[in-house]
PDB file of N, CA and C in Angstrom:
ATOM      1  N   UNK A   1      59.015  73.042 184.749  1.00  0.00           N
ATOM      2  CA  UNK A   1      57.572  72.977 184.660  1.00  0.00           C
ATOM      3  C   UNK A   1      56.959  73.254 186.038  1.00  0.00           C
ATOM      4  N   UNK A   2      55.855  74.216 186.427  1.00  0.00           N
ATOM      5  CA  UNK A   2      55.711  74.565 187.187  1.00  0.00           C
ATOM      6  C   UNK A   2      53.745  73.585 187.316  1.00  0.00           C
ATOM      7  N   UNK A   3      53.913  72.884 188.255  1.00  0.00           N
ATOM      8  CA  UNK A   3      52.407  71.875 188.596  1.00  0.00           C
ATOM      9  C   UNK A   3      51.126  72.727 188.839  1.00  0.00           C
ATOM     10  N   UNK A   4      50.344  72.740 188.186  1.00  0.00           N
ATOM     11  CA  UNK A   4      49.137  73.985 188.544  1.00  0.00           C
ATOM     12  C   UNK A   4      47.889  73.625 187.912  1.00  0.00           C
ATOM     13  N   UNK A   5      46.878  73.624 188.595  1.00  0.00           N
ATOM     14  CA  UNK A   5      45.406  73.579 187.927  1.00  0.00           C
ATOM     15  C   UNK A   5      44.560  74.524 187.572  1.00  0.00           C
ATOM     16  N   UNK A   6      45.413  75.933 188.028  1.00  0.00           N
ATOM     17  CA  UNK A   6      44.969  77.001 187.609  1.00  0.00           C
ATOM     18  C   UNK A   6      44.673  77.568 186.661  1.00  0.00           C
ATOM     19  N   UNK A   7      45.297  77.031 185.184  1.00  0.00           N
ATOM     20  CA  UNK A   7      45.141  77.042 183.516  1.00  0.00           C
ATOM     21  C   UNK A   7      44.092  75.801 183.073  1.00  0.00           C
ATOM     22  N   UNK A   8      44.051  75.789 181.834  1.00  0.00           N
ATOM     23  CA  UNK A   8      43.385  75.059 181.294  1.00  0.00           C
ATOM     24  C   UNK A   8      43.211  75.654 179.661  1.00  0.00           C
ATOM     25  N   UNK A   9      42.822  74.410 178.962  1.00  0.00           N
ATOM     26  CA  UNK A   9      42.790  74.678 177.814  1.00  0.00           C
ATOM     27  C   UNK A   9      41.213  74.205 177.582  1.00  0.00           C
ATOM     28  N   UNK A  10      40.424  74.940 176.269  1.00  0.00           N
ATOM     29  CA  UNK A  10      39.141  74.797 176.382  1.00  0.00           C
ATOM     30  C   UNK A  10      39.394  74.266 174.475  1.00  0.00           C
ATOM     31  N   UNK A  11      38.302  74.132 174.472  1.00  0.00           N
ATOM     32  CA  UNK A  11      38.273  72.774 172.845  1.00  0.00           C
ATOM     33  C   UNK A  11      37.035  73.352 172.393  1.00  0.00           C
ATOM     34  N   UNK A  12      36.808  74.056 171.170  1.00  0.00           N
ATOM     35  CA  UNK A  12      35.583  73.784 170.556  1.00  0.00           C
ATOM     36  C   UNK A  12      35.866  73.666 169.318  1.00  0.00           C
ATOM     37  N   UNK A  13      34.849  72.896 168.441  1.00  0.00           N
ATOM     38  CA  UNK A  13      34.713  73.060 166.768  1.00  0.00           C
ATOM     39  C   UNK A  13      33.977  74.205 166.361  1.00  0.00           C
ATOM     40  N   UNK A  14      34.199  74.469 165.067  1.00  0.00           N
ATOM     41  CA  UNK A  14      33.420  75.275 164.103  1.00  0.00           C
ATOM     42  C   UNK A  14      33.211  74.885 163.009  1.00  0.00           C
ATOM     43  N   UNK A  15      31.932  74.900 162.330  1.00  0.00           N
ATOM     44  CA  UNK A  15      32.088  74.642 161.089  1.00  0.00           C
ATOM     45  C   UNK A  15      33.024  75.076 159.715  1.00  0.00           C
ATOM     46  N   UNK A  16      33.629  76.558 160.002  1.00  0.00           N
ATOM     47  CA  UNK A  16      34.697  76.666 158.778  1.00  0.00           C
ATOM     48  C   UNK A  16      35.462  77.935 159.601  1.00  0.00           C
ATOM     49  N   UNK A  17      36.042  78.633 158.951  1.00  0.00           N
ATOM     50  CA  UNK A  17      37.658  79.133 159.354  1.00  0.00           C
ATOM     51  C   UNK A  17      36.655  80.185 160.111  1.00  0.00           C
ATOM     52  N   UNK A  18      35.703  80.972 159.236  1.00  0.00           N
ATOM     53  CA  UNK A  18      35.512  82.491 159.599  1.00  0.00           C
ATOM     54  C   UNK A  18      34.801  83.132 160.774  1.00  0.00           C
ATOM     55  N   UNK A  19      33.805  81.217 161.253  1.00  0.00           N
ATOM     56  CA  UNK A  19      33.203  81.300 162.584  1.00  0.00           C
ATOM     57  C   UNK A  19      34.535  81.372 163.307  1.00  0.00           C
ATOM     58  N   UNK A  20      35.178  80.094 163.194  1.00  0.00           N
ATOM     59  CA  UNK A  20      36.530  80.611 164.112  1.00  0.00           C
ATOM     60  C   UNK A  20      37.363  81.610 164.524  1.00  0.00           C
ATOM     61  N   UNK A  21      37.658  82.154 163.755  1.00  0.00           N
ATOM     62  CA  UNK A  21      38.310  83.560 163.750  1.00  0.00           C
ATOM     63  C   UNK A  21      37.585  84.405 164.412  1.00  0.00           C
ATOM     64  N   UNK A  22      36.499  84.587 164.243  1.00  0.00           N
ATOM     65  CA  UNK A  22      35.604  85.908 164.858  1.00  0.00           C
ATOM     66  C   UNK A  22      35.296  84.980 166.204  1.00  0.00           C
ATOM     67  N   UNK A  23      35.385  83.421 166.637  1.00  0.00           N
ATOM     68  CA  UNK A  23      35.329  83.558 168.193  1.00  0.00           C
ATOM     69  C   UNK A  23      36.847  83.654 168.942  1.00  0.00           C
ATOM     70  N   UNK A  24      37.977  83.316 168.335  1.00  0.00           N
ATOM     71  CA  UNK A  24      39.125  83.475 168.707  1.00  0.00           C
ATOM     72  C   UNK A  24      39.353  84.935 168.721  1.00  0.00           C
ATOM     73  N   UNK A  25      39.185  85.938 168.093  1.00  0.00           N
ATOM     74  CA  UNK A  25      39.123  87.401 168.089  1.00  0.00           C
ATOM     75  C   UNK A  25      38.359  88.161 169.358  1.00  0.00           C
ATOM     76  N   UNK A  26      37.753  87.589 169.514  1.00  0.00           N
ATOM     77  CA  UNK A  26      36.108  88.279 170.757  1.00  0.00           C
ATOM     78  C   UNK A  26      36.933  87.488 171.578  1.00  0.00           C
ATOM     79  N   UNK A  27      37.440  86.248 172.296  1.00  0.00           N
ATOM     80  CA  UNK A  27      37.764  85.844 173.016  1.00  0.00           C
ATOM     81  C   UNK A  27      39.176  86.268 173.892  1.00  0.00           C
ATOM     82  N   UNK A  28      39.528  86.685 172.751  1.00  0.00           N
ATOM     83  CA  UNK A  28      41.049  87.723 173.021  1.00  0.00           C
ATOM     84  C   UNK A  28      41.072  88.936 173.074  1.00  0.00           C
ATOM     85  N   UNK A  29      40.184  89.496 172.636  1.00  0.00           N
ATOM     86  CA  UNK A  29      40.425  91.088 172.726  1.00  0.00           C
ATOM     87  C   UNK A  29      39.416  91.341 173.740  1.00  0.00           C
ATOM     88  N   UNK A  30      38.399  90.528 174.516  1.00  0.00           N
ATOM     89  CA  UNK A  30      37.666  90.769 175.517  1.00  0.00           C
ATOM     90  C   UNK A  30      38.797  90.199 176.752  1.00  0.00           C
ATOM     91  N   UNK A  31      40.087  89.574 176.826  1.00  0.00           N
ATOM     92  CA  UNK A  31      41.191  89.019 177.230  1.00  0.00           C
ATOM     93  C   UNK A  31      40.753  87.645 178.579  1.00  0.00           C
ATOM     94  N   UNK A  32      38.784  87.161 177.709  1.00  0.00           N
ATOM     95  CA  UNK A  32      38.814  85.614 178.036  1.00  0.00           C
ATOM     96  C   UNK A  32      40.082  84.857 177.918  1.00  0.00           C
ATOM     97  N   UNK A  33      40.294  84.747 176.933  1.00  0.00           N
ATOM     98  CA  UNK A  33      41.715  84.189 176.909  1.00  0.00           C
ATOM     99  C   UNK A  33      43.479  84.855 176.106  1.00  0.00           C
ATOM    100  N   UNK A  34      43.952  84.037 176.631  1.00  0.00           N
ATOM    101  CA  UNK A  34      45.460  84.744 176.215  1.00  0.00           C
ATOM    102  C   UNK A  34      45.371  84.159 174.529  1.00  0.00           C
ATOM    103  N   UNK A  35      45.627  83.395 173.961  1.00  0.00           N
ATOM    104  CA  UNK A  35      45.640  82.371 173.028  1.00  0.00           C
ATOM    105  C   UNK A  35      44.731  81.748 172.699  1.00  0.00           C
ATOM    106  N   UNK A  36      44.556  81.780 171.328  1.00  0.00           N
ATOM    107  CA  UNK A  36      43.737  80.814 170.822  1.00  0.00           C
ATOM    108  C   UNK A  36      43.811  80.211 169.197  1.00  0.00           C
ATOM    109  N   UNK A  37      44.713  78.920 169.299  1.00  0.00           N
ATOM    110  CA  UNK A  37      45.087  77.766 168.054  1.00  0.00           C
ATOM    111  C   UNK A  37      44.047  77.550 167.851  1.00  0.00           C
ATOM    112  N   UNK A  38      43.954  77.716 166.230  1.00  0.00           N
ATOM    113  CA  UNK A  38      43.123  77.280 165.400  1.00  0.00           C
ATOM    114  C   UNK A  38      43.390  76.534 164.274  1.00  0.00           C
ATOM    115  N   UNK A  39      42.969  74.953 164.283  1.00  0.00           N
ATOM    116  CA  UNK A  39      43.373  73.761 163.776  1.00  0.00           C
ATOM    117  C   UNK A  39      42.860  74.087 162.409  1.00  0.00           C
ATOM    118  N   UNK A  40      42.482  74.340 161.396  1.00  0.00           N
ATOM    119  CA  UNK A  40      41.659  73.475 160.117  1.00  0.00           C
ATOM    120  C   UNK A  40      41.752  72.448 159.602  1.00  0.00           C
ATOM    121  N   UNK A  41      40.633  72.280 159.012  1.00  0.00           N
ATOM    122  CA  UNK A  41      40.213  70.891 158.175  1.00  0.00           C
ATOM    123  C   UNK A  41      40.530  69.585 159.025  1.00  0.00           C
ATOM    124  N   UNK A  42      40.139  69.439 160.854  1.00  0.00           N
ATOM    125  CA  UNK A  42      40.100  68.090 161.149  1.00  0.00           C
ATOM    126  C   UNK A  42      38.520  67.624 161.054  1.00  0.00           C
ATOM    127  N   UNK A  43      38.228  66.143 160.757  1.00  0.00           N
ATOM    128  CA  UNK A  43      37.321  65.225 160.237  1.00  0.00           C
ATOM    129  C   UNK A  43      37.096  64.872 161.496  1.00  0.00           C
ATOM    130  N   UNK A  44      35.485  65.159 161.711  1.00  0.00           N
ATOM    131  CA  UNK A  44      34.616  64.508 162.774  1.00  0.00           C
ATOM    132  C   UNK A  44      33.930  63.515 162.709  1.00  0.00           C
ATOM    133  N   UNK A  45      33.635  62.859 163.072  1.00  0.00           N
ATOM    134  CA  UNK A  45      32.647  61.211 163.267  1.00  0.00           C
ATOM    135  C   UNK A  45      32.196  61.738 164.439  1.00  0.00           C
ATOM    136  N   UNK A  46      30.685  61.450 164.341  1.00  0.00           N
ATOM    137  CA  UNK A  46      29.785  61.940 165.935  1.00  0.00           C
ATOM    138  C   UNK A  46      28.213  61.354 165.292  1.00  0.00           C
ATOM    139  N   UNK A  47      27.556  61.251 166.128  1.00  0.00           N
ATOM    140  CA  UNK A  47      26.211  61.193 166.228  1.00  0.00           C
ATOM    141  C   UNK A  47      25.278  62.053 166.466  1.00  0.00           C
ATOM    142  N   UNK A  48      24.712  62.771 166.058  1.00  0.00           N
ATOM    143  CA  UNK A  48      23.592  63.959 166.059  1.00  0.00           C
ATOM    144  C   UNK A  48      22.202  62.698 165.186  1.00  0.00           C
ATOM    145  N   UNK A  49      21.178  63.439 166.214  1.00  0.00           N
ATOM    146  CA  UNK A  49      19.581  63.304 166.061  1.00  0.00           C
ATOM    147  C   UNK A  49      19.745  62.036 165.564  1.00  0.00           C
ATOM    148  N   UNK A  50      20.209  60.926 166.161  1.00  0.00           N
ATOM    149  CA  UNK A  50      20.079  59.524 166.399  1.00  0.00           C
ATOM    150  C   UNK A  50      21.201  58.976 164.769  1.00  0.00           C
ATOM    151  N   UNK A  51      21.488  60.035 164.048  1.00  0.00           N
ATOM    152  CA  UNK A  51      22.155  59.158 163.055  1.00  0.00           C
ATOM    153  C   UNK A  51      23.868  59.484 162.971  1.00  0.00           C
ATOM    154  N   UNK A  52      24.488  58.860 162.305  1.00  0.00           N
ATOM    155  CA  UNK A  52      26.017  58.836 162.185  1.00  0.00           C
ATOM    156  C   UNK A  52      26.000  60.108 161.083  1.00  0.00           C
ATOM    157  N   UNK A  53      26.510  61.140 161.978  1.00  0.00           N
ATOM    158  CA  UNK A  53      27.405  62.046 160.708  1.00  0.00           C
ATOM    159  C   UNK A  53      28.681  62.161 160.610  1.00  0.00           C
ATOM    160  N   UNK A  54      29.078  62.946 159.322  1.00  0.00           N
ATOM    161  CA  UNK A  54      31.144  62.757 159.478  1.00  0.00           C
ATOM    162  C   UNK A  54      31.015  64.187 158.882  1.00  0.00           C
ATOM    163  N   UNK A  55      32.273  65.041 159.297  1.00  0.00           N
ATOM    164  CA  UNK A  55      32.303  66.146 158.185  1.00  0.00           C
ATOM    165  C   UNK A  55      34.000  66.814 159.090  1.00  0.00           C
ATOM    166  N   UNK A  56      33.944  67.598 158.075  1.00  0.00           N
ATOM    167  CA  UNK A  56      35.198  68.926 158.352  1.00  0.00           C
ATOM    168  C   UNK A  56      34.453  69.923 159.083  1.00  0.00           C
ATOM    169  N   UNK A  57      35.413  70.231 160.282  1.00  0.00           N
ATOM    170  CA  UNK A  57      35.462  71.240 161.350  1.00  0.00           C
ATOM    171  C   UNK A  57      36.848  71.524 161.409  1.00  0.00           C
ATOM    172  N   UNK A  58      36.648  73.420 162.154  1.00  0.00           N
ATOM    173  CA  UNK A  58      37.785  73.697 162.541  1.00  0.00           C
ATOM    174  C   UNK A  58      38.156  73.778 164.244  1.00  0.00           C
ATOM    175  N   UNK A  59      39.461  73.148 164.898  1.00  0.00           N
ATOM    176  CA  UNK A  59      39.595  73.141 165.834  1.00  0.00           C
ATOM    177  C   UNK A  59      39.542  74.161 166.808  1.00  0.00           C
ATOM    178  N   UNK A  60      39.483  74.141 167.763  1.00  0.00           N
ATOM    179  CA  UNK A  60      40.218  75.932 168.461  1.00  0.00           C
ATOM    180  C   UNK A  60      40.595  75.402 169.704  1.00  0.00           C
ATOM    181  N   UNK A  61      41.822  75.954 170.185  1.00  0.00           N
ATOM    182  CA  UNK A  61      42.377  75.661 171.619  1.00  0.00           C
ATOM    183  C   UNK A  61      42.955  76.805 172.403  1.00  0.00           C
ATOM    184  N   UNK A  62      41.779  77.002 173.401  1.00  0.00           N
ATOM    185  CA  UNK A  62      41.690  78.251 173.868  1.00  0.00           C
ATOM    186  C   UNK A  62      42.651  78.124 175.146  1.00  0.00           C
ATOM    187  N   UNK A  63      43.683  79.448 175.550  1.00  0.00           N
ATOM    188  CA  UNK A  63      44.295  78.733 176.540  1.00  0.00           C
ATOM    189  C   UNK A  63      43.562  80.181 177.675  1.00  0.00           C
ATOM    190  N   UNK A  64      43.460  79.921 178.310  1.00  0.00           N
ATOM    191  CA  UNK A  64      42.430  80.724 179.340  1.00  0.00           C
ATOM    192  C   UNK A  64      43.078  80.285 181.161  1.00  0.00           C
ATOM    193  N   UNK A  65      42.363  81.314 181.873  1.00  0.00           N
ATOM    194  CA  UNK A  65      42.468  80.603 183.481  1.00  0.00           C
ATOM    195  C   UNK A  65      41.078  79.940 183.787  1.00  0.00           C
ATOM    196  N   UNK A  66      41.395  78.929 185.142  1.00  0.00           N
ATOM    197  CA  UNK A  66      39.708  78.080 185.324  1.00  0.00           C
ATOM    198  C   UNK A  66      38.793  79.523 185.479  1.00  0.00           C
ATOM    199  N   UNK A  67      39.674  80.971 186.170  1.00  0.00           N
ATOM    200  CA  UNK A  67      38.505  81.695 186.377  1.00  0.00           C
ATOM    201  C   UNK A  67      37.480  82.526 185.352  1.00  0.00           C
ATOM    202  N   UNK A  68      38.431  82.389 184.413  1.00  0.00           N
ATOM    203  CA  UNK A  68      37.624  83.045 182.841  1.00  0.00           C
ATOM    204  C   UNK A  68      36.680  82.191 182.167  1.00  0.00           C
ATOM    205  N   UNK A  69      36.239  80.680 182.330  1.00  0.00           N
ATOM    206  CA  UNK A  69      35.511  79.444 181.778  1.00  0.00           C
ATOM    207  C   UNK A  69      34.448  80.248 181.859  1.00  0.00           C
ATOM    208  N   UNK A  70      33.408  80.906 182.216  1.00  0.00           N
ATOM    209  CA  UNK A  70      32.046  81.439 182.282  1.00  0.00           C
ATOM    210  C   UNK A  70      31.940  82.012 181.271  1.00  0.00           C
ATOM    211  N   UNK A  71      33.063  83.196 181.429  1.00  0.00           N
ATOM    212  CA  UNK A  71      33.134  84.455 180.189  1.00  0.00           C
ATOM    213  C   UNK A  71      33.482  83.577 178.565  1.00  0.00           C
ATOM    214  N   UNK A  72      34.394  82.859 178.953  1.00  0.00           N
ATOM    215  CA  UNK A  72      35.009  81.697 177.649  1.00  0.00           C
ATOM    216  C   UNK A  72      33.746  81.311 177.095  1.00  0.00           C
ATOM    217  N   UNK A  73      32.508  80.283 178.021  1.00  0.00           N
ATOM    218  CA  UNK A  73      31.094  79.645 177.741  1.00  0.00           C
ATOM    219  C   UNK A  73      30.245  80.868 177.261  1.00  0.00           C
ATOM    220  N   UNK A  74      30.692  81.872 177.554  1.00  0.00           N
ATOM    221  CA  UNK A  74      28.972  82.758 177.055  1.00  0.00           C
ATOM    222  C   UNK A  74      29.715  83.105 176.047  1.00  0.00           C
ATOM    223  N   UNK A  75      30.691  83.448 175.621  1.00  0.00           N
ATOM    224  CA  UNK A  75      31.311  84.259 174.464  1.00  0.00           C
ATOM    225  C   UNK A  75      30.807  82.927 173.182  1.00  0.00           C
ATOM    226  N   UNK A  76      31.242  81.724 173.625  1.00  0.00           N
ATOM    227  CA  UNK A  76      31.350  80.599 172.710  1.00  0.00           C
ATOM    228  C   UNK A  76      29.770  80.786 172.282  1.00  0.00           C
ATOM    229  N   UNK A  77      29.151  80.268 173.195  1.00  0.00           N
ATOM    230  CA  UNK A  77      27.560  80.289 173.067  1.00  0.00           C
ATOM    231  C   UNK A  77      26.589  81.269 172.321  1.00  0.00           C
ATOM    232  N   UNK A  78      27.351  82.471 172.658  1.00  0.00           N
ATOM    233  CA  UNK A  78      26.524  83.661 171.756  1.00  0.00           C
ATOM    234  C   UNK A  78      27.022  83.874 170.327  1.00  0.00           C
ATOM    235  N   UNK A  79      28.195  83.473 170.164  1.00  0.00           N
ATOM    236  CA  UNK A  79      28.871  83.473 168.895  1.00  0.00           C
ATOM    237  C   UNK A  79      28.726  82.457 167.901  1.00  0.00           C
ATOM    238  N   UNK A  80      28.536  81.602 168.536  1.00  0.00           N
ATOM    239  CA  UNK A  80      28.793  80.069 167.917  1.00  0.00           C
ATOM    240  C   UNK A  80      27.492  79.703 167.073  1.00  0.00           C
ATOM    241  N   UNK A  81      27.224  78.746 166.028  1.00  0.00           N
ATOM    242  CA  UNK A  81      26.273  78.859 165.202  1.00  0.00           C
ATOM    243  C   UNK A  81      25.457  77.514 165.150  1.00  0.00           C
ATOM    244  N   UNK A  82      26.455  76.679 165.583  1.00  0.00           N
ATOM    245  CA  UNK A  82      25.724  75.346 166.371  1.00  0.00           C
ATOM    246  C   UNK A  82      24.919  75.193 167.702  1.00  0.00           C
ATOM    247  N   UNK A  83      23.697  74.512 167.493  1.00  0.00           N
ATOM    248  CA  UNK A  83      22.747  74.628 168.302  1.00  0.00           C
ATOM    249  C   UNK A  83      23.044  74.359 170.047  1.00  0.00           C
ATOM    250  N   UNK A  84      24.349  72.730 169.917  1.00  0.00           N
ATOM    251  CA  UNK A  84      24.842  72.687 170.993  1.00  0.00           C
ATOM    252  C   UNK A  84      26.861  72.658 170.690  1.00  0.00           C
ATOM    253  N   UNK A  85      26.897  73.293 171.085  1.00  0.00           N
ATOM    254  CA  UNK A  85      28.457  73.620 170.933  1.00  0.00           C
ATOM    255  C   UNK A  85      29.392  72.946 171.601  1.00  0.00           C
ATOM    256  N   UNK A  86      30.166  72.917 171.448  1.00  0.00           N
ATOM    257  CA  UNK A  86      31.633  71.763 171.807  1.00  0.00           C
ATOM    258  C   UNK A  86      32.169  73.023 172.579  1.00  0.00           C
ATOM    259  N   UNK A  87      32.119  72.728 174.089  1.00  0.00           N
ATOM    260  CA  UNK A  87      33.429  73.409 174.997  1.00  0.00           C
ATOM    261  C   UNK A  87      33.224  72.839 175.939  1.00  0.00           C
ATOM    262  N   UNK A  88      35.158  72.158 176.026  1.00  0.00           N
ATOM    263  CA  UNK A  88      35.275  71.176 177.219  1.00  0.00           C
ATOM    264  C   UNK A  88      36.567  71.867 177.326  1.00  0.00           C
ATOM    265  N   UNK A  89      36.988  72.149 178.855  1.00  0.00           N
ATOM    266  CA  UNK A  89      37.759  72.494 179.372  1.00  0.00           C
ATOM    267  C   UNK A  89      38.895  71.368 180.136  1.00  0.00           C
ATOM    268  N   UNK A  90      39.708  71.511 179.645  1.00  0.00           N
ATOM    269  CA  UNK A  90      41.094  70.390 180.266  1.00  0.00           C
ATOM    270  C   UNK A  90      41.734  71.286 181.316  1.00  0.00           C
ATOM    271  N   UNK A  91      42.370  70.974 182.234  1.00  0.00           N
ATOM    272  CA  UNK A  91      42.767  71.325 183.287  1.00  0.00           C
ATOM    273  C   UNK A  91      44.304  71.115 182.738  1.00  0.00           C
ATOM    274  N   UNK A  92      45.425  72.291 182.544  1.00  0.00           N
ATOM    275  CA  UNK A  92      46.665  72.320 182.677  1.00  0.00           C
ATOM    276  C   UNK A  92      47.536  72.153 183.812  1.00  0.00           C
ATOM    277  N   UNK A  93      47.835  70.766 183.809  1.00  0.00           N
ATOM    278  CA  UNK A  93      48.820  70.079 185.403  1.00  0.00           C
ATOM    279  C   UNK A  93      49.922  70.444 184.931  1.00  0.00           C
ATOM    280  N   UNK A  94      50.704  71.028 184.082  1.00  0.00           N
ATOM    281  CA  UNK A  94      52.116  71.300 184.191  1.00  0.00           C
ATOM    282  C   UNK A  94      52.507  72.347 182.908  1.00  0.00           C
ATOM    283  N   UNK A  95      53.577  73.342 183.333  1.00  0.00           N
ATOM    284  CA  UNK A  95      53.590  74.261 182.414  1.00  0.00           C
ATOM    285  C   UNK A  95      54.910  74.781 182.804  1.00  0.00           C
ATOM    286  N   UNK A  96      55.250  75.525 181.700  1.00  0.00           N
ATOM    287  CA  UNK A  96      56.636  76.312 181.681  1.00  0.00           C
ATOM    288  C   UNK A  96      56.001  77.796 182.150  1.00  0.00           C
ATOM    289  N   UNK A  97      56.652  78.099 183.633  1.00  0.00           N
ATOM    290  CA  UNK A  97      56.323  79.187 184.337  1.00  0.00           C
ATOM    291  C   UNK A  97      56.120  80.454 183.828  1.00  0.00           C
ATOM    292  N   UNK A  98      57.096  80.801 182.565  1.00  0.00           N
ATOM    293  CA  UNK A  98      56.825  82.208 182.387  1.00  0.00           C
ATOM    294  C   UNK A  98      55.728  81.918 181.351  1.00  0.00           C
ATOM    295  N   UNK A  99      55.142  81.309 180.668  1.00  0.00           N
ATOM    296  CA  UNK A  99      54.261  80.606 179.749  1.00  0.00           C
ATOM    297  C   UNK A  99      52.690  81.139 180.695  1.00  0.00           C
ATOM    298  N   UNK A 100      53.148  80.158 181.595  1.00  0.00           N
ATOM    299  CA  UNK A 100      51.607  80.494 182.460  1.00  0.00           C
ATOM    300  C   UNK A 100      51.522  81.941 182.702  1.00  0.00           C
ATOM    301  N   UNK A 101      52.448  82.356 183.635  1.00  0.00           N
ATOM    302  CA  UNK A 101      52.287  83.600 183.705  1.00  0.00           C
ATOM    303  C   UNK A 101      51.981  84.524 182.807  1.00  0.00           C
ATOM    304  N   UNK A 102      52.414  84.794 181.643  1.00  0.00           N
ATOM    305  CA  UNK A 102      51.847  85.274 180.397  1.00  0.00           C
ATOM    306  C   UNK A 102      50.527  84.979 180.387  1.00  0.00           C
ATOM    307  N   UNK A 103      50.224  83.998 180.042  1.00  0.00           N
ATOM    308  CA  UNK A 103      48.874  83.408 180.547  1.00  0.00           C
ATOM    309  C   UNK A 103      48.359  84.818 181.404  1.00  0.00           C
ATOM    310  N   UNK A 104      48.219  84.660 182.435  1.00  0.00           N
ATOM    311  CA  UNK A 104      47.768  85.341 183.880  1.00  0.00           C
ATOM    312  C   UNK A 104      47.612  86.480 183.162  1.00  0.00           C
ATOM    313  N   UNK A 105      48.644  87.103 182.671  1.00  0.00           N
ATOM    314  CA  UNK A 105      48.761  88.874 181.926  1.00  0.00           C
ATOM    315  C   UNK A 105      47.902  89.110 181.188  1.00  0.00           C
ATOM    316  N   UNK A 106      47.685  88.290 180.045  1.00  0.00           N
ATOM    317  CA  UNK A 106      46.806  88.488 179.097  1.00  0.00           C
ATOM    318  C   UNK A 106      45.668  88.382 179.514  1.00  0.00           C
ATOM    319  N   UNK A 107      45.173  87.667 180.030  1.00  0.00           N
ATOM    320  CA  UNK A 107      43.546  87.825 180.621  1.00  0.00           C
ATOM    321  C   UNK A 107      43.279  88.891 181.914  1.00  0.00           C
ATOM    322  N   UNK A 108      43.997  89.681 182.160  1.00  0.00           N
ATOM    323  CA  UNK A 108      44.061  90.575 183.672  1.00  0.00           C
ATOM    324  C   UNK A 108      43.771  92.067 182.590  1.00  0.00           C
ATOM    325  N   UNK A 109      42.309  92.396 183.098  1.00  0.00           N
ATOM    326  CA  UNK A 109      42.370  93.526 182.530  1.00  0.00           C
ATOM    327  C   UNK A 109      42.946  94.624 183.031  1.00  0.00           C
TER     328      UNK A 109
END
């Protein structure tokens, strides 16, 4: 495992598969990111406009470098259909070297 803060993984929901797909698609073929897992059908609990809502969203786990997060945020933002959108970026402290590096490739135009 090679120690690095240079990766990161970014998190947003969608409401169903097909928003997902079309931001995991734009996100990769513009090569924001190398990868991008897409969870379905996990159950949210959150608070919007002061009341308790619950529902099904789909996950996405974008694996990107810290230097692509801008391009990652506007792609999400212009695509995305929720007013305020879920993208939080985790910082990757440890990784299998040729993994990252791949990483690095795929986003290097």
């Amino acid at each position: 495992m090679t120690p690095t803060s240079r990766y990161c993984v970014v998190l947003t929901t969608c409401p169903d598969t097909a928003l997902a797909e079309r931001i995991a698609h734009a996100l990769v073929e513009a090569r924001h990111a190398a990868c991008v897992n897409i969870l379905p059908a996990i159950q949210s609990i959150y608070r919007w406009d002061g009341k308790l809502e619950q529902g099904r969203e789909v996950l996405l786990l974008i694996k990107t470098e810290q230097t692509r997060l801008s391009e990652v945020e506007r792609c999400i933002q212009t695509l995305h259909s929720y007013t305020v959108p879920e993208m939080i970026a985790l910082p990757i402290t440890h990784g299998h070297h040729p993994y990252l590096h791949w990483i690095s490739e795929s986003v290097t135009s």
